[in-house]
PDB file of N, CA and C in Angstrom:
ATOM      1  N   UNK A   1       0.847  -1.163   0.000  1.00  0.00           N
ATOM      2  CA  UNK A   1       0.000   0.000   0.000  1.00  0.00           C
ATOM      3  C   UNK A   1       0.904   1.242   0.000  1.00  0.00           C
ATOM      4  N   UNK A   2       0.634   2.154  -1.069  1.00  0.00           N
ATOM      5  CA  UNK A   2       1.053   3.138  -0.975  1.00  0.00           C
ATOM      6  C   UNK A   2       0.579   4.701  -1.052  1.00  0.00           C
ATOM      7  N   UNK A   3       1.025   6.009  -0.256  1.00  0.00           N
ATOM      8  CA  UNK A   3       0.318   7.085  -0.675  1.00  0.00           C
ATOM      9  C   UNK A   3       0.485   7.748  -1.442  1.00  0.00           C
ATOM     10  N   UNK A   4      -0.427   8.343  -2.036  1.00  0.00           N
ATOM     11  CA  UNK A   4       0.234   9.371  -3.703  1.00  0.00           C
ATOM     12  C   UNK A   4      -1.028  10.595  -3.414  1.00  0.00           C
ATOM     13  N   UNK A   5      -0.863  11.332  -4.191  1.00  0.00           N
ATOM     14  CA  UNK A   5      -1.614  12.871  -4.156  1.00  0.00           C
ATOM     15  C   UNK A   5      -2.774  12.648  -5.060  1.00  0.00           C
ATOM     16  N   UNK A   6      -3.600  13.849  -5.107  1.00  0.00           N
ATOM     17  CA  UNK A   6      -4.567  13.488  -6.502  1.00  0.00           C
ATOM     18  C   UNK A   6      -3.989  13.709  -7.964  1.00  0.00           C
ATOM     19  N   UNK A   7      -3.091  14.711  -7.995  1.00  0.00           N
ATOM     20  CA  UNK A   7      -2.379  14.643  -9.259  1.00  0.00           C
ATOM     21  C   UNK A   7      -1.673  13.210  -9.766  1.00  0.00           C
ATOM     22  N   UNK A   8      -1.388  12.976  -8.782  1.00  0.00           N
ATOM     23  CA  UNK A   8      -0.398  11.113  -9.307  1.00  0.00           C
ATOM     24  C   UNK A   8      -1.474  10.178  -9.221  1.00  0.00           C
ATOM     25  N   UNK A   9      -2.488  10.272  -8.672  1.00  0.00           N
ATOM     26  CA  UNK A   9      -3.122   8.951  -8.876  1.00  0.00           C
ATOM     27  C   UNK A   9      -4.442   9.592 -10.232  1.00  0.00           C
ATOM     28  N   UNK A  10      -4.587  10.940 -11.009  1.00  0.00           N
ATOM     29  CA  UNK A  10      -5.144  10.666 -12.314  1.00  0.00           C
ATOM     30  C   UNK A  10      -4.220  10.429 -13.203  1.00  0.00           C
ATOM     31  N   UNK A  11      -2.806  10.600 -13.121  1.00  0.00           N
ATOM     32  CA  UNK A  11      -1.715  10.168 -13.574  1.00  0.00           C
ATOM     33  C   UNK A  11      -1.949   8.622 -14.294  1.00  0.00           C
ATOM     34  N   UNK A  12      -2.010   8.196 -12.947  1.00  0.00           N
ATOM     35  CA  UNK A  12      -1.774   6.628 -12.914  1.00  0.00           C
ATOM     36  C   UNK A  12      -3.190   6.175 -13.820  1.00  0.00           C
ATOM     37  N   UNK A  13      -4.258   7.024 -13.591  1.00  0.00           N
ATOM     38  CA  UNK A  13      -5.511   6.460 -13.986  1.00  0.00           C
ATOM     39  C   UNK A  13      -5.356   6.532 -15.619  1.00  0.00           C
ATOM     40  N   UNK A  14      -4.799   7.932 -16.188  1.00  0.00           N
ATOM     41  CA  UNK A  14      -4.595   7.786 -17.549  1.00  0.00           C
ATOM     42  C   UNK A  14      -3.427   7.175 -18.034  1.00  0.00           C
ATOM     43  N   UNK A  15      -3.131   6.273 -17.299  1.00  0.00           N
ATOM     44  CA  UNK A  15      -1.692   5.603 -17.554  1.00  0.00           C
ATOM     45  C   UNK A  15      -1.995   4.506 -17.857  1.00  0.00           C
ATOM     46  N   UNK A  16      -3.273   3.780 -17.581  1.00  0.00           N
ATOM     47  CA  UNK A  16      -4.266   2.594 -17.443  1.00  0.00           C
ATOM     48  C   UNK A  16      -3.801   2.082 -18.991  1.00  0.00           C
ATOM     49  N   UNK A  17      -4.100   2.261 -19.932  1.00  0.00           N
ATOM     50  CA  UNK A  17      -4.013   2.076 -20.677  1.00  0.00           C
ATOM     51  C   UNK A  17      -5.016   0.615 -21.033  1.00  0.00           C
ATOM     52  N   UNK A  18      -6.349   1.055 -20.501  1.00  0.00           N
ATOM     53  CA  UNK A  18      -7.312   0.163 -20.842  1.00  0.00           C
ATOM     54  C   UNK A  18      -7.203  -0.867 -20.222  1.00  0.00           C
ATOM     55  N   UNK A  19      -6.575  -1.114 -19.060  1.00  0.00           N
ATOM     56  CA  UNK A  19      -5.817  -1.974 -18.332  1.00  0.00           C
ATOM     57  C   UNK A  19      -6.891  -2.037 -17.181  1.00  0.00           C
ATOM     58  N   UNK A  20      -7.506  -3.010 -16.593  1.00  0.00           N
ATOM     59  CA  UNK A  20      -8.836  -2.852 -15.538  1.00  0.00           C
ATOM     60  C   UNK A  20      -8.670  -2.213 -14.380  1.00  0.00           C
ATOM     61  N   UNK A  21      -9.201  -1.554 -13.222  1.00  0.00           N
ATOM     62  CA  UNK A  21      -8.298  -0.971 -12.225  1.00  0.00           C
ATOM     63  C   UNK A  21      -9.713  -0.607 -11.319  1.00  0.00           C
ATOM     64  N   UNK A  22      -9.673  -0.653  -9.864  1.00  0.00           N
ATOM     65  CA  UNK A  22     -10.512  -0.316  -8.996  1.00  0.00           C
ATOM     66  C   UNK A  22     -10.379   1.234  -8.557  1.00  0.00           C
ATOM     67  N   UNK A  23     -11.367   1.756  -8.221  1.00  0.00           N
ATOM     68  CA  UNK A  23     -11.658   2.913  -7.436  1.00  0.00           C
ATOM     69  C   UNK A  23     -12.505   3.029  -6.795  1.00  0.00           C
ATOM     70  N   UNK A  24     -12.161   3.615  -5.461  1.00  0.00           N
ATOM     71  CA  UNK A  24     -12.640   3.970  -3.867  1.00  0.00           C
ATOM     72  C   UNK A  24     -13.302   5.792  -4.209  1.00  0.00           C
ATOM     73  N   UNK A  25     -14.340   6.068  -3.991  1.00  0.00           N
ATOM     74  CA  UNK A  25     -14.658   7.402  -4.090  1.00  0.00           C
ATOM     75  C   UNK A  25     -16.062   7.539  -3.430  1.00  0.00           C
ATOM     76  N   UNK A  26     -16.237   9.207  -3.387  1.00  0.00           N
ATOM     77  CA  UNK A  26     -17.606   9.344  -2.606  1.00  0.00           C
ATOM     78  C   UNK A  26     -18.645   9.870  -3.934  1.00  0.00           C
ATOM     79  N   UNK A  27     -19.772   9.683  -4.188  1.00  0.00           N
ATOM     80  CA  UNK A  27     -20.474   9.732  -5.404  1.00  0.00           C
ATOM     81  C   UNK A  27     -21.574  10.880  -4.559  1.00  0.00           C
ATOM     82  N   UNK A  28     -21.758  11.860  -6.009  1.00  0.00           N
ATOM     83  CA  UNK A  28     -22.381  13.414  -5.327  1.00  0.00           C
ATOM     84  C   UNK A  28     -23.337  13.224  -4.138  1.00  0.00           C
ATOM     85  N   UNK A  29     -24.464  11.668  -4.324  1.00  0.00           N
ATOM     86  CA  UNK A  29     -25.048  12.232  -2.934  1.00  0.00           C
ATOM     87  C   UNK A  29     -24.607  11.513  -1.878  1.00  0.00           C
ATOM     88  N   UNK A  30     -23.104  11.312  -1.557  1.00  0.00           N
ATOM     89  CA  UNK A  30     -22.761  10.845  -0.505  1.00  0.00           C
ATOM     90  C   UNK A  30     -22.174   9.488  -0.025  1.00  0.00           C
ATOM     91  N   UNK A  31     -23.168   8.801  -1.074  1.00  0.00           N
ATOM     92  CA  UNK A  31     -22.580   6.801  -1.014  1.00  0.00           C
ATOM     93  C   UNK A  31     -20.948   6.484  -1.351  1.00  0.00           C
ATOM     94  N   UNK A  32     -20.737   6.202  -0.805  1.00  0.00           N
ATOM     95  CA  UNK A  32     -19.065   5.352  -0.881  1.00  0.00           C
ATOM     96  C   UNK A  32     -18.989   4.616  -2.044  1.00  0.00           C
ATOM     97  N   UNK A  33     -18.325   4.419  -3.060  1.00  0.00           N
ATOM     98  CA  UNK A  33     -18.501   3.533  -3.863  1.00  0.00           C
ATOM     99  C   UNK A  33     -17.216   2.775  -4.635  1.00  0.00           C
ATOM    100  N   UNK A  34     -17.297   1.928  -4.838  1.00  0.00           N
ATOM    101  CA  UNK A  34     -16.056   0.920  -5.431  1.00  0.00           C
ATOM    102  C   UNK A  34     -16.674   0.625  -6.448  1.00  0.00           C
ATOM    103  N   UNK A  35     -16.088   1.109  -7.369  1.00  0.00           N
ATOM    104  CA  UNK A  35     -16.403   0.703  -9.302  1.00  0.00           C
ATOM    105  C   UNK A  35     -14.912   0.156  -9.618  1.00  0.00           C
ATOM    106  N   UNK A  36     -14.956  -1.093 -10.279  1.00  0.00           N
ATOM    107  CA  UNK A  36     -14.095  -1.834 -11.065  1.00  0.00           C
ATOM    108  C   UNK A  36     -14.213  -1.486 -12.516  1.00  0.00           C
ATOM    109  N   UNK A  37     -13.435  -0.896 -13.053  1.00  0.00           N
ATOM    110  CA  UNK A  37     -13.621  -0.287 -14.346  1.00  0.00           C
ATOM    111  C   UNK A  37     -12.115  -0.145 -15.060  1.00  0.00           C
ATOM    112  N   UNK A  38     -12.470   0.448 -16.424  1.00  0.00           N
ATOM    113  CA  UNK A  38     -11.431   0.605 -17.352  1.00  0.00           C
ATOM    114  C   UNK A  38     -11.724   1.670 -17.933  1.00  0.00           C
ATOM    115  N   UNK A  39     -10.136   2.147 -18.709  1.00  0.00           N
ATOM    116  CA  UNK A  39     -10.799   3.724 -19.749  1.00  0.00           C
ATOM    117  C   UNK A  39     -10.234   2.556 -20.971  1.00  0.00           C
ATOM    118  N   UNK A  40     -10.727   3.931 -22.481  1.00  0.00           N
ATOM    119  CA  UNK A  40     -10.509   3.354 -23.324  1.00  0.00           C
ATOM    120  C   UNK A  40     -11.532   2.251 -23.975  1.00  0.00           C
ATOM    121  N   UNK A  41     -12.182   2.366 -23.409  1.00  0.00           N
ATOM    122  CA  UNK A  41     -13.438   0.979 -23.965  1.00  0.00           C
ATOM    123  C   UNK A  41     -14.311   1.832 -25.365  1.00  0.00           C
ATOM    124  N   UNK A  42     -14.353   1.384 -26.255  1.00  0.00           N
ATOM    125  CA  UNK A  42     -15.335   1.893 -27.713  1.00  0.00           C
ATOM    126  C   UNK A  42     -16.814   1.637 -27.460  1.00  0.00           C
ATOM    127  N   UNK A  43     -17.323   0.316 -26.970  1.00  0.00           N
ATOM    128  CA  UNK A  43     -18.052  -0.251 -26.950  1.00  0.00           C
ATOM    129  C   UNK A  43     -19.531   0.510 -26.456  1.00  0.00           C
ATOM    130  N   UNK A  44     -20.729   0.441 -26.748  1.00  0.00           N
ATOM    131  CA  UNK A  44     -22.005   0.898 -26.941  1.00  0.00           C
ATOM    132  C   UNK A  44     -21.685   2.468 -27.223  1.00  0.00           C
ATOM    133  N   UNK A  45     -21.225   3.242 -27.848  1.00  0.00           N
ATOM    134  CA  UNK A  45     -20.844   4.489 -27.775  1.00  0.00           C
ATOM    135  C   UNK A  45     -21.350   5.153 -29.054  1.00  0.00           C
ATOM    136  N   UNK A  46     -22.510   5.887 -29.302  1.00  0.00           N
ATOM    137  CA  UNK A  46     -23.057   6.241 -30.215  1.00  0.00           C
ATOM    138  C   UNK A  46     -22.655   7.378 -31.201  1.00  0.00           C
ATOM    139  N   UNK A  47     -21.271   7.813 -30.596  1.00  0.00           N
ATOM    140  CA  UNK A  47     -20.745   9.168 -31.330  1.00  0.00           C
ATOM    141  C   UNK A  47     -21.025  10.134 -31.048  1.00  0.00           C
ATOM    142  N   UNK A  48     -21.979  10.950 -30.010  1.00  0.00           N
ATOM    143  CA  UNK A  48     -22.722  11.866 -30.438  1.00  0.00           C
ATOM    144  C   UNK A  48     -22.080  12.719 -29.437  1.00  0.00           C
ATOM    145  N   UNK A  49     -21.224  12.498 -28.006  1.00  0.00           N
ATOM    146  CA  UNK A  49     -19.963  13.294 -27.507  1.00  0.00           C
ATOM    147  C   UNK A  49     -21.158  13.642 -26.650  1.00  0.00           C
ATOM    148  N   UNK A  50     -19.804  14.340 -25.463  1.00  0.00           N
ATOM    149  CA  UNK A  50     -20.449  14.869 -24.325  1.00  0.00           C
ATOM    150  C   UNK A  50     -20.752  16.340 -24.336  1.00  0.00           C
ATOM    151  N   UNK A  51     -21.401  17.106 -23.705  1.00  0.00           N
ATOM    152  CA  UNK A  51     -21.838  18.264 -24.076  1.00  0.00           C
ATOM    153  C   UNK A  51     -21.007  19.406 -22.558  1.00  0.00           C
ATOM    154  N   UNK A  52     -19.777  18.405 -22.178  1.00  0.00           N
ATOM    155  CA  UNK A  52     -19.469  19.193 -21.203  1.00  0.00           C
ATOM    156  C   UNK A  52     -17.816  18.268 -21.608  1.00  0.00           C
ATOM    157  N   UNK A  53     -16.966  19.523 -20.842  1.00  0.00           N
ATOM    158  CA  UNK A  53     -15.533  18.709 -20.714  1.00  0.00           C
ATOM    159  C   UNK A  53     -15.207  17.691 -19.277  1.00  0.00           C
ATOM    160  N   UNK A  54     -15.258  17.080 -18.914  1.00  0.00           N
ATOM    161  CA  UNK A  54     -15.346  16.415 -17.259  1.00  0.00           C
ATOM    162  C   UNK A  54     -13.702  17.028 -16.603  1.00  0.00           C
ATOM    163  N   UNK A  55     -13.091  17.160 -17.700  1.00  0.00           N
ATOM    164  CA  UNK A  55     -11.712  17.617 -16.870  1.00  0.00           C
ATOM    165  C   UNK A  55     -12.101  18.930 -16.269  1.00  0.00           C
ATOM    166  N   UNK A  56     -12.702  20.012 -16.286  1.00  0.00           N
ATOM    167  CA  UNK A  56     -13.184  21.196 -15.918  1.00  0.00           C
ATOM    168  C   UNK A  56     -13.968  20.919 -14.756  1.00  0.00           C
ATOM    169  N   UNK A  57     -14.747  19.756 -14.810  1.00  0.00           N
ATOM    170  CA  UNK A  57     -15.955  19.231 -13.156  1.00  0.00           C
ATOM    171  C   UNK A  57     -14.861  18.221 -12.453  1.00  0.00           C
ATOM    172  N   UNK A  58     -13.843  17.990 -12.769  1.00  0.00           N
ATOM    173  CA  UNK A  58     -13.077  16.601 -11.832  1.00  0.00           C
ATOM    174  C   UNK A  58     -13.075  15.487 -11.833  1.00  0.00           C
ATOM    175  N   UNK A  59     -13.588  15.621 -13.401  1.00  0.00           N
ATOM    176  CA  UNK A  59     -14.111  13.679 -13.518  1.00  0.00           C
ATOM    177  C   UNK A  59     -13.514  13.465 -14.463  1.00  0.00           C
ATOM    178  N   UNK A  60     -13.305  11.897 -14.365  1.00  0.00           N
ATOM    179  CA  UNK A  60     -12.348  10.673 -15.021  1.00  0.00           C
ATOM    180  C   UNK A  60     -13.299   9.956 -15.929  1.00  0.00           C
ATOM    181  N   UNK A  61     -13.903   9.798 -16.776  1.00  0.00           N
ATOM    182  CA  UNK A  61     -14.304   9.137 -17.375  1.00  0.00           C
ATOM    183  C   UNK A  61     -13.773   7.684 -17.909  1.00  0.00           C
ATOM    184  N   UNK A  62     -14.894   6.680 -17.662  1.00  0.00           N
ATOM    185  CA  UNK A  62     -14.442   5.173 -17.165  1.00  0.00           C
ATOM    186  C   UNK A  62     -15.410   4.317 -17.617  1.00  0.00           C
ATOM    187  N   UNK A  63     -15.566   2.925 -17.761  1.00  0.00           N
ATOM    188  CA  UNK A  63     -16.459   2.247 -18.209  1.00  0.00           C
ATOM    189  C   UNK A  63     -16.517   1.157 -16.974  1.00  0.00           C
ATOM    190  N   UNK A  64     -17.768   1.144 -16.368  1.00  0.00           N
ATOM    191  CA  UNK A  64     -17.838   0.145 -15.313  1.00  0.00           C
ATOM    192  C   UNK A  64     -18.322  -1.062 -15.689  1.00  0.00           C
ATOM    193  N   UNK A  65     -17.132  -1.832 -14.889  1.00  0.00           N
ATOM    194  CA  UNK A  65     -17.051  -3.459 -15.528  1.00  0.00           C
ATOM    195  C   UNK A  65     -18.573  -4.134 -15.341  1.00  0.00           C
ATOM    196  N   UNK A  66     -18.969  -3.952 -13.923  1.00  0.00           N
ATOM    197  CA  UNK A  66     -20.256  -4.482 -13.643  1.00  0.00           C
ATOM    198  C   UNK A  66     -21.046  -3.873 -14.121  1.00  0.00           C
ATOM    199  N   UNK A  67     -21.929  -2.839 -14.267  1.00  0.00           N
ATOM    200  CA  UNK A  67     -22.451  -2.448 -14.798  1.00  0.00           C
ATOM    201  C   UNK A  67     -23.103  -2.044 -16.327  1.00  0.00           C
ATOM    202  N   UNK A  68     -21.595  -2.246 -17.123  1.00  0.00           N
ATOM    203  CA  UNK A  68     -21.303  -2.778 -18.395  1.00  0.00           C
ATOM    204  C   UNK A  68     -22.124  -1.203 -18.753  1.00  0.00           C
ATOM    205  N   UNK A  69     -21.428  -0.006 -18.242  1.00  0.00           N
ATOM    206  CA  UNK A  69     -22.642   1.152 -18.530  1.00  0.00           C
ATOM    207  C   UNK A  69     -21.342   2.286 -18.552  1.00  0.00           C
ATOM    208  N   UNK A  70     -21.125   3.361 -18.634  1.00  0.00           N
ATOM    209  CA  UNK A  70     -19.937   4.643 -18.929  1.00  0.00           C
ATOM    210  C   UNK A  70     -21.017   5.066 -17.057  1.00  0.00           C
ATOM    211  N   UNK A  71     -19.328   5.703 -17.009  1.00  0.00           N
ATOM    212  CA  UNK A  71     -19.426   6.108 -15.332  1.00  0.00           C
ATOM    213  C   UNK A  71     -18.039   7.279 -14.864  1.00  0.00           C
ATOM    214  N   UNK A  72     -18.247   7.894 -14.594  1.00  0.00           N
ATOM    215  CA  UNK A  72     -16.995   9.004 -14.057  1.00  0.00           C
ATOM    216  C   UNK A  72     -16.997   8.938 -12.963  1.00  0.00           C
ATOM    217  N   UNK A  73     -15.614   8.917 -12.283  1.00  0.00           N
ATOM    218  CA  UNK A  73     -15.129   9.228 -10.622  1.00  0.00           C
ATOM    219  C   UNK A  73     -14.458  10.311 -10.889  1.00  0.00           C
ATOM    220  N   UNK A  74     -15.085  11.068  -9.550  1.00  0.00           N
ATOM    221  CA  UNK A  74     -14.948  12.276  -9.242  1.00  0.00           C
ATOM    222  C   UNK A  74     -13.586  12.205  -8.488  1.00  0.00           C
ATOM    223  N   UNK A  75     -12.616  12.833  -8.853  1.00  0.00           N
ATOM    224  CA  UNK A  75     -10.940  13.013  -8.289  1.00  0.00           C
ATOM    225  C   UNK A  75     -11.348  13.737  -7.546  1.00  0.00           C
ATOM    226  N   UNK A  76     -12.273  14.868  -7.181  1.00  0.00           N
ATOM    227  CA  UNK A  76     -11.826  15.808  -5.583  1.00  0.00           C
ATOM    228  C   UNK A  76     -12.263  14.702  -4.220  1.00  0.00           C
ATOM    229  N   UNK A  77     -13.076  13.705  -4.451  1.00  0.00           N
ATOM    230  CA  UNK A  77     -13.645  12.437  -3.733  1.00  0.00           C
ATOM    231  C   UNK A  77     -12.836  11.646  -3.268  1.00  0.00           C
ATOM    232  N   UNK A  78     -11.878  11.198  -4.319  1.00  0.00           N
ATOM    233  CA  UNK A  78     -10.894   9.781  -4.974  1.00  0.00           C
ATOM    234  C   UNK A  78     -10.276   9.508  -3.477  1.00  0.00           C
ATOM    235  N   UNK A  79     -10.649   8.125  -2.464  1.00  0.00           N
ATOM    236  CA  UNK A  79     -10.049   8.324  -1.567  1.00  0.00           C
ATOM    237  C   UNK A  79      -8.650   6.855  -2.018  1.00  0.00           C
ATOM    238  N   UNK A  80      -8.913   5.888  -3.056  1.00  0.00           N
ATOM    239  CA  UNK A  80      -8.107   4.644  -2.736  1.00  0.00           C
ATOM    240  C   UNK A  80      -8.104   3.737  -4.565  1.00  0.00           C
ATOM    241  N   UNK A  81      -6.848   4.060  -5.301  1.00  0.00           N
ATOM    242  CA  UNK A  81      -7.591   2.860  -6.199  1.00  0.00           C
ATOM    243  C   UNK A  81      -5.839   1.712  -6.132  1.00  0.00           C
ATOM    244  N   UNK A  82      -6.869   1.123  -7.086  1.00  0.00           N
ATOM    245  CA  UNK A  82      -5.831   0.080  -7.089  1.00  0.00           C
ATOM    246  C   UNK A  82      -5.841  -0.643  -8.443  1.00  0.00           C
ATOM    247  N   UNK A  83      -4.258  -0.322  -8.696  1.00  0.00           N
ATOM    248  CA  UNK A  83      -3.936  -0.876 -10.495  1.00  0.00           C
ATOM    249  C   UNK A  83      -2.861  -2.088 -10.075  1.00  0.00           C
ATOM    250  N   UNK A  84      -2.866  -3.015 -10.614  1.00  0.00           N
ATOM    251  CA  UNK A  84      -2.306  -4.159 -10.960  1.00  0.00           C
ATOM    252  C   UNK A  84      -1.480  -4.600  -9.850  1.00  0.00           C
ATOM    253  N   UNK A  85      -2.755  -4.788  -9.005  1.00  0.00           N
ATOM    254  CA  UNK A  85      -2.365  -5.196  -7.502  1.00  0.00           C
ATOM    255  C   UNK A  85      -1.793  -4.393  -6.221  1.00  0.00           C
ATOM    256  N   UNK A  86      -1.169  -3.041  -7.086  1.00  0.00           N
ATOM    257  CA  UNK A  86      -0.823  -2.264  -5.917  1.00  0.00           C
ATOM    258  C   UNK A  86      -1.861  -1.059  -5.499  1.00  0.00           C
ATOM    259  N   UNK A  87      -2.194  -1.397  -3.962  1.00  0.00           N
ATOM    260  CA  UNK A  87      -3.061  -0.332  -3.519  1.00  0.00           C
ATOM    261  C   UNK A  87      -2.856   0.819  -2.988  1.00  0.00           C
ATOM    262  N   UNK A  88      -3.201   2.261  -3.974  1.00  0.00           N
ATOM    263  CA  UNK A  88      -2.637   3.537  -3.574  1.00  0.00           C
ATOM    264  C   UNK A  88      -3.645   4.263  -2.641  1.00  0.00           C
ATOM    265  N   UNK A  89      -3.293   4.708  -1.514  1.00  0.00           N
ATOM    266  CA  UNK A  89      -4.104   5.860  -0.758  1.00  0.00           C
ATOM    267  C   UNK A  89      -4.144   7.284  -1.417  1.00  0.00           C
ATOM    268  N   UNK A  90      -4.985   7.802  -1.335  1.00  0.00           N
ATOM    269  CA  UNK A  90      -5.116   9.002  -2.147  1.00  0.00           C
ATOM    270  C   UNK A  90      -4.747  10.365  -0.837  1.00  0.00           C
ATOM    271  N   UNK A  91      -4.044  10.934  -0.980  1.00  0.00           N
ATOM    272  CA  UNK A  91      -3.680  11.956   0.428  1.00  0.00           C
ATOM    273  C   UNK A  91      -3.855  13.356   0.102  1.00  0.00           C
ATOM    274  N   UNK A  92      -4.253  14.636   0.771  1.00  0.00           N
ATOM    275  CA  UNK A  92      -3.649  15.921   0.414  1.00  0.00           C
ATOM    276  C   UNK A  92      -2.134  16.285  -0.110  1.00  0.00           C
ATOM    277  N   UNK A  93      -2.148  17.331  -0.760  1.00  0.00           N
ATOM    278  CA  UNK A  93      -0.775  17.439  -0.736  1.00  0.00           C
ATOM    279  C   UNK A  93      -0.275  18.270   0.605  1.00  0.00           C
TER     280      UNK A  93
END
């Protein structure tokens, strides 16, 4: 287990490279949530684009494995994820 800041762990998240990876975060109304997900996925995606930038609101855009549905974690939230076995704490700087 290790700690990293929020800058290093969206780092790490766009580093994924479509590569599967967990995240620990708090979702706007409050619930704790652990989504197993990936970026990079094409799949059900109709073309038609988002009508907002998420890097401007704090969000990561992601495809959740269970859900099999598009999902963003919110980085000002981001308390814990974990890529290819190693688990990072998310800390202030």
């Amino acid at each position: 287990m290790k700690t990293i800041d929020r800058d290093t762990a969206k780092q790490y998240i766009y580093k994924t490279n479509g590569k599967i990876f967990s995240a620990v975060f708090t979702k706007k109304d409050g619930e704790k949530r652990t989504m197993v997900c990936r970026r990079g996925v094409a799949k059900y995606v109709k073309g038609v684009g988002l009508k907002f930038k998420p890097e401007e609101r704090n969000l990561i855009g992601v495809f959740d494995m269970h859900k099999k549905a598009y999902r963003f974690i919110n980085t000002k939230t981001l308390e814990q994820i974990k890529i290819k076995g190693i688990k990072y704490i998310i800390k202030e700087k």
